[in-house]
PDB file of N, CA and C in Angstrom:
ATOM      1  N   UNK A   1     -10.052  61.349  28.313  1.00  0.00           N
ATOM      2  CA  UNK A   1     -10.373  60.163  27.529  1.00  0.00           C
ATOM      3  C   UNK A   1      -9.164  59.231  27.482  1.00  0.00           C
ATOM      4  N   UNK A   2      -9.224  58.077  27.587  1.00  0.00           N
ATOM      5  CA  UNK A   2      -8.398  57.277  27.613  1.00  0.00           C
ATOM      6  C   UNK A   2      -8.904  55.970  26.461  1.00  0.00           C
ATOM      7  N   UNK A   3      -8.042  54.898  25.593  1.00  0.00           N
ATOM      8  CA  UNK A   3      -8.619  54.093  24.684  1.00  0.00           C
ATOM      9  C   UNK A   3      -7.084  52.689  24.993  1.00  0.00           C
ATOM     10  N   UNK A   4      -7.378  51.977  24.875  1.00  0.00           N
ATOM     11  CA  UNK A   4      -6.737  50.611  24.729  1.00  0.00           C
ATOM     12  C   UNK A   4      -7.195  49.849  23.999  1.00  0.00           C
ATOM     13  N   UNK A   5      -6.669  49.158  23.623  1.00  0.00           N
ATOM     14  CA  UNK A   5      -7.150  47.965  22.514  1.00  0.00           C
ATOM     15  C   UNK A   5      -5.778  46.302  22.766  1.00  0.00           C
ATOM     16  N   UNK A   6      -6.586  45.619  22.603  1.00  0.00           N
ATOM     17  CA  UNK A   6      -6.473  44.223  22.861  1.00  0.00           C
ATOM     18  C   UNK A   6      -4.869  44.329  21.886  1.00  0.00           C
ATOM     19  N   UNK A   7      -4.831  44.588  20.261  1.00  0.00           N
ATOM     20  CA  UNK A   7      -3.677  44.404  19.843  1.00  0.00           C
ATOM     21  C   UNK A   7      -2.504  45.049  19.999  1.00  0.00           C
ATOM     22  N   UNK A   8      -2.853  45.872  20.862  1.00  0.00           N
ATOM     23  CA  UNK A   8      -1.366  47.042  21.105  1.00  0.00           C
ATOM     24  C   UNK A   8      -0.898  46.151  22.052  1.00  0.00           C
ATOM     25  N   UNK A   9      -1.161  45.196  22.856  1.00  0.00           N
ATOM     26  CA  UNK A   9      -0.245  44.240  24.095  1.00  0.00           C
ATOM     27  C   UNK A   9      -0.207  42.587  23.251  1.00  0.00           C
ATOM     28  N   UNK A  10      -0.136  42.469  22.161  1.00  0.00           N
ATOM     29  CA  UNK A  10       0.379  41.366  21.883  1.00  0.00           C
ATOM     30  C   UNK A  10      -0.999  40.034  21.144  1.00  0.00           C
ATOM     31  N   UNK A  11      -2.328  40.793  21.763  1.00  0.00           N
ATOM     32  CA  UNK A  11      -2.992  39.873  21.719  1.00  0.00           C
ATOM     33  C   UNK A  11      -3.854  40.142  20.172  1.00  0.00           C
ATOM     34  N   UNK A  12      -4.136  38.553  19.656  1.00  0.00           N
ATOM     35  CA  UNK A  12      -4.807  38.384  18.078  1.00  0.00           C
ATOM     36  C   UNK A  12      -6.514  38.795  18.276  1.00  0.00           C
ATOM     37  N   UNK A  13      -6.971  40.064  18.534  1.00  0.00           N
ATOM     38  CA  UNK A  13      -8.075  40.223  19.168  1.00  0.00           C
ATOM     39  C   UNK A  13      -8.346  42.163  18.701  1.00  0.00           C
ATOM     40  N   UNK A  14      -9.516  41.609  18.213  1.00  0.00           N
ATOM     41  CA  UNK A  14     -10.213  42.939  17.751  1.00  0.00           C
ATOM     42  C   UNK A  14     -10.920  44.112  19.187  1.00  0.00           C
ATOM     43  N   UNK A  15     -10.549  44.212  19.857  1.00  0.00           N
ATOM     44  CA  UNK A  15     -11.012  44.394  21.450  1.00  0.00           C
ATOM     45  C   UNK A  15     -10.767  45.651  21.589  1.00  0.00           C
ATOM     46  N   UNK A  16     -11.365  46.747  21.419  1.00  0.00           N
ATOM     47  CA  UNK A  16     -10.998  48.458  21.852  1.00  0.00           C
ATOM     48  C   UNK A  16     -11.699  48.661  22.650  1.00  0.00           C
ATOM     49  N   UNK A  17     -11.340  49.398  23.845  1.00  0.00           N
ATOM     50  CA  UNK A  17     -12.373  50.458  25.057  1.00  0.00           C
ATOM     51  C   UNK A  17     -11.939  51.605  24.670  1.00  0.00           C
ATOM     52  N   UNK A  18     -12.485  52.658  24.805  1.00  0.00           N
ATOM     53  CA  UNK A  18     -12.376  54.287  25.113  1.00  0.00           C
ATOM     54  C   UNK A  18     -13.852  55.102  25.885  1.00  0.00           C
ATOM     55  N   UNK A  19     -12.924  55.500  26.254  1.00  0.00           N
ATOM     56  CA  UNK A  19     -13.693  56.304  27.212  1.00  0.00           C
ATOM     57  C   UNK A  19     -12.969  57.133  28.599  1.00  0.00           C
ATOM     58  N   UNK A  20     -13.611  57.247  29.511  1.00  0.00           N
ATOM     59  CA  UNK A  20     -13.298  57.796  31.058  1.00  0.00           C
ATOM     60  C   UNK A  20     -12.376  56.818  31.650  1.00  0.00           C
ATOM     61  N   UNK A  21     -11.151  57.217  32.163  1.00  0.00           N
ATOM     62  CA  UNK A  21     -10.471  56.458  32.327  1.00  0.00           C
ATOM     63  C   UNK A  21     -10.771  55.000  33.406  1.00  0.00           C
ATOM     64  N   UNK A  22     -11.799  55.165  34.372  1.00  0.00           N
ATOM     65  CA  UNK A  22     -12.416  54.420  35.180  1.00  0.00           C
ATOM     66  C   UNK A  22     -13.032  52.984  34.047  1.00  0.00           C
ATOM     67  N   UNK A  23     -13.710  53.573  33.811  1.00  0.00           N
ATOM     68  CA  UNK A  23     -14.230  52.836  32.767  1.00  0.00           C
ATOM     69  C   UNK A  23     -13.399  51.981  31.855  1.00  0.00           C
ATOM     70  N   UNK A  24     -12.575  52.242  31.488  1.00  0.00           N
ATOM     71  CA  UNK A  24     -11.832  51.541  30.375  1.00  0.00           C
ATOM     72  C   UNK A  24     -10.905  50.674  31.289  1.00  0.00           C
ATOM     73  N   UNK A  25     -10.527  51.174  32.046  1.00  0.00           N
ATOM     74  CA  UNK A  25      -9.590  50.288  33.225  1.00  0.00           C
ATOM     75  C   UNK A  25     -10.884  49.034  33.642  1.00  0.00           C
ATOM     76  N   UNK A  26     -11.695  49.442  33.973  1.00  0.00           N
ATOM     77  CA  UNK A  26     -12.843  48.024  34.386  1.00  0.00           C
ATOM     78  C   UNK A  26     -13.137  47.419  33.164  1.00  0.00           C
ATOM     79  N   UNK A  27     -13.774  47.918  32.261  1.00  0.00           N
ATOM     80  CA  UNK A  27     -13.564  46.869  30.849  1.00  0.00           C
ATOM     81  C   UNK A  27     -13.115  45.949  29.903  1.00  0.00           C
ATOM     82  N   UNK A  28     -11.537  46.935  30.116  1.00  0.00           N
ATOM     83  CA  UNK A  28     -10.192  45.893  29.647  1.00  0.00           C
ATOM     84  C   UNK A  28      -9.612  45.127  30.303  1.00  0.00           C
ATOM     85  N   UNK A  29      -9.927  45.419  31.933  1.00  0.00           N
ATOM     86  CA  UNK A  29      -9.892  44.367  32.843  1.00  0.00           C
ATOM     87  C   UNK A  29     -10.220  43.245  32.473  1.00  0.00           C
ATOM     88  N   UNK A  30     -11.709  43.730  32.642  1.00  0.00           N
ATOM     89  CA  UNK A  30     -12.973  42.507  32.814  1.00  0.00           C
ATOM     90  C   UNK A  30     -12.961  41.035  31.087  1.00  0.00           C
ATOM     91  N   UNK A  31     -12.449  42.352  30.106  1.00  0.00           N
ATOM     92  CA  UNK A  31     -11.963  41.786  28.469  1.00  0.00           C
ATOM     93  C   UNK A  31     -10.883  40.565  28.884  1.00  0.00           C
ATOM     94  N   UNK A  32     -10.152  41.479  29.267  1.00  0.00           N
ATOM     95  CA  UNK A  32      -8.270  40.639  29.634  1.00  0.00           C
ATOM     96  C   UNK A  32      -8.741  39.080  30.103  1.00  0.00           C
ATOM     97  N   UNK A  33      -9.646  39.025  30.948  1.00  0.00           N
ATOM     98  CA  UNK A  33      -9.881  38.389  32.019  1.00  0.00           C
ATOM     99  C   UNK A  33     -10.489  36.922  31.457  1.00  0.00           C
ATOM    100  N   UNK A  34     -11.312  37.806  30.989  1.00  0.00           N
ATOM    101  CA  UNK A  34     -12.398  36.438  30.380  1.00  0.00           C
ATOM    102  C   UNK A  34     -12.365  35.662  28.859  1.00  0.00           C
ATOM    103  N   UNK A  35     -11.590  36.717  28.235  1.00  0.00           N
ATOM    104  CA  UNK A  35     -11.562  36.040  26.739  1.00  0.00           C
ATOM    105  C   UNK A  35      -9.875  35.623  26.934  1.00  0.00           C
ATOM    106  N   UNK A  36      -8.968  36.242  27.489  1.00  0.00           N
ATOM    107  CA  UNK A  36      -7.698  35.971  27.603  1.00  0.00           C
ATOM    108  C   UNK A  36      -7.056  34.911  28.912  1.00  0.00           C
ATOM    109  N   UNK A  37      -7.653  35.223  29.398  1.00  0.00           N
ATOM    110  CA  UNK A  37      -7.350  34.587  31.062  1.00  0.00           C
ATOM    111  C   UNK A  37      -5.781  35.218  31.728  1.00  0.00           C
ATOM    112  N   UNK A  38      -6.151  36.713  31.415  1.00  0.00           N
ATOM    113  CA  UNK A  38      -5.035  37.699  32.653  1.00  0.00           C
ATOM    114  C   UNK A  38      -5.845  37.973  33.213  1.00  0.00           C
ATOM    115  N   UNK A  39      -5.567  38.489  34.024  1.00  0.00           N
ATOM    116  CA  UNK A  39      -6.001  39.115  35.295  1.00  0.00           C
ATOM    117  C   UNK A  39      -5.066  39.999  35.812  1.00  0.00           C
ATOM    118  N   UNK A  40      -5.125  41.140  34.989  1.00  0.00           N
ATOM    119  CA  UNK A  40      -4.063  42.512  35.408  1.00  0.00           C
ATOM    120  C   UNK A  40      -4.573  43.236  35.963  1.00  0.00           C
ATOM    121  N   UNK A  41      -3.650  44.440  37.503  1.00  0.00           N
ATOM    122  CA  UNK A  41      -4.082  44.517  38.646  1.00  0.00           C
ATOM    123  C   UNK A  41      -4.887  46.405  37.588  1.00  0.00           C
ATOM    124  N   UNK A  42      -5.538  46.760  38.292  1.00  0.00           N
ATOM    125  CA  UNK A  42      -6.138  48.129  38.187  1.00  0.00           C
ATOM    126  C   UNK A  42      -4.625  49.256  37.837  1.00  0.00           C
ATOM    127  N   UNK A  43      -3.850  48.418  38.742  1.00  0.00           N
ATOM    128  CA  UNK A  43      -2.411  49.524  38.528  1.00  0.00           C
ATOM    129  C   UNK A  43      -1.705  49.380  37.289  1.00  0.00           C
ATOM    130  N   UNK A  44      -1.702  47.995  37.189  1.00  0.00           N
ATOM    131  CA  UNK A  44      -0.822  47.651  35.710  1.00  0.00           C
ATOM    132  C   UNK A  44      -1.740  48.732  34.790  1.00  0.00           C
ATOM    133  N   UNK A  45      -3.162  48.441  34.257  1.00  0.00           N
ATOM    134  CA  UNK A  45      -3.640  48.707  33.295  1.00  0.00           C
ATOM    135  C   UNK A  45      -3.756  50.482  33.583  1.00  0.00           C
ATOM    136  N   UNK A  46      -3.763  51.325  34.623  1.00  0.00           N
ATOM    137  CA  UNK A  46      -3.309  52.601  34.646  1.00  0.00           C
ATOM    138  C   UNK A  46      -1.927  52.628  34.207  1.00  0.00           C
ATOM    139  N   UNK A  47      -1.034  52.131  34.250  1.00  0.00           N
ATOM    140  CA  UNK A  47       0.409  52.439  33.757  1.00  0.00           C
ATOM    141  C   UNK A  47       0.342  52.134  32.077  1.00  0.00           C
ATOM    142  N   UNK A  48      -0.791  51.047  31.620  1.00  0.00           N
ATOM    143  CA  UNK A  48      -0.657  50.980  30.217  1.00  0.00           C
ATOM    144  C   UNK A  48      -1.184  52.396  29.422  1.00  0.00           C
ATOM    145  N   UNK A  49      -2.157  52.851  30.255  1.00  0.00           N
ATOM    146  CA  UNK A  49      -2.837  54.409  29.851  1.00  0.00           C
ATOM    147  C   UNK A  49      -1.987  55.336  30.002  1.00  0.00           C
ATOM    148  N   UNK A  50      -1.536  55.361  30.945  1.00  0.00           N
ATOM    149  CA  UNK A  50      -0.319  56.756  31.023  1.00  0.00           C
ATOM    150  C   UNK A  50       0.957  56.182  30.051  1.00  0.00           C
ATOM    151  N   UNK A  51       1.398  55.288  29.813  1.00  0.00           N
ATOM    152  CA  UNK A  51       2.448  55.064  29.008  1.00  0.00           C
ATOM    153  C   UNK A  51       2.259  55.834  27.638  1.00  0.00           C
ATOM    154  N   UNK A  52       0.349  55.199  27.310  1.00  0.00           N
ATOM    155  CA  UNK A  52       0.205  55.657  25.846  1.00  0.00           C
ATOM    156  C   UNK A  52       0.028  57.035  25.374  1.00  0.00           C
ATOM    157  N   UNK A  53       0.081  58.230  26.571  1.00  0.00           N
ATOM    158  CA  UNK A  53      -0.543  59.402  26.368  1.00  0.00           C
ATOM    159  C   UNK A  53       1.419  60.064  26.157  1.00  0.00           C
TER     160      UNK A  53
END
């Protein structure tokens, strides 16, 4: 299981995924992307998951 959330990187945003790590990497992507306008690579957001464990 893996979980991220929008305010642990800075941003004013109620935004949590958890789940399978696949999953949460495409979500918080797809989140980042469209309400924020990043566009962080699949690798960045695996290094934010392993950082947090």
């Amino acid at each position: 299981m893996a979980k991220l959330k929008c305010d642990d990187y800075g941003f004013e945003c109620d935004f949590v995924v958890e789940g399978q790590i696949e999953q949460v990497i495409e979500e918080f992507g797809k989140h980042t992307e469209e309400i924020h306008g990043i566009d962080y690579s699949k690798e960045a957001l695996m290094q934010f998951i392993l950082r947090k464990k």
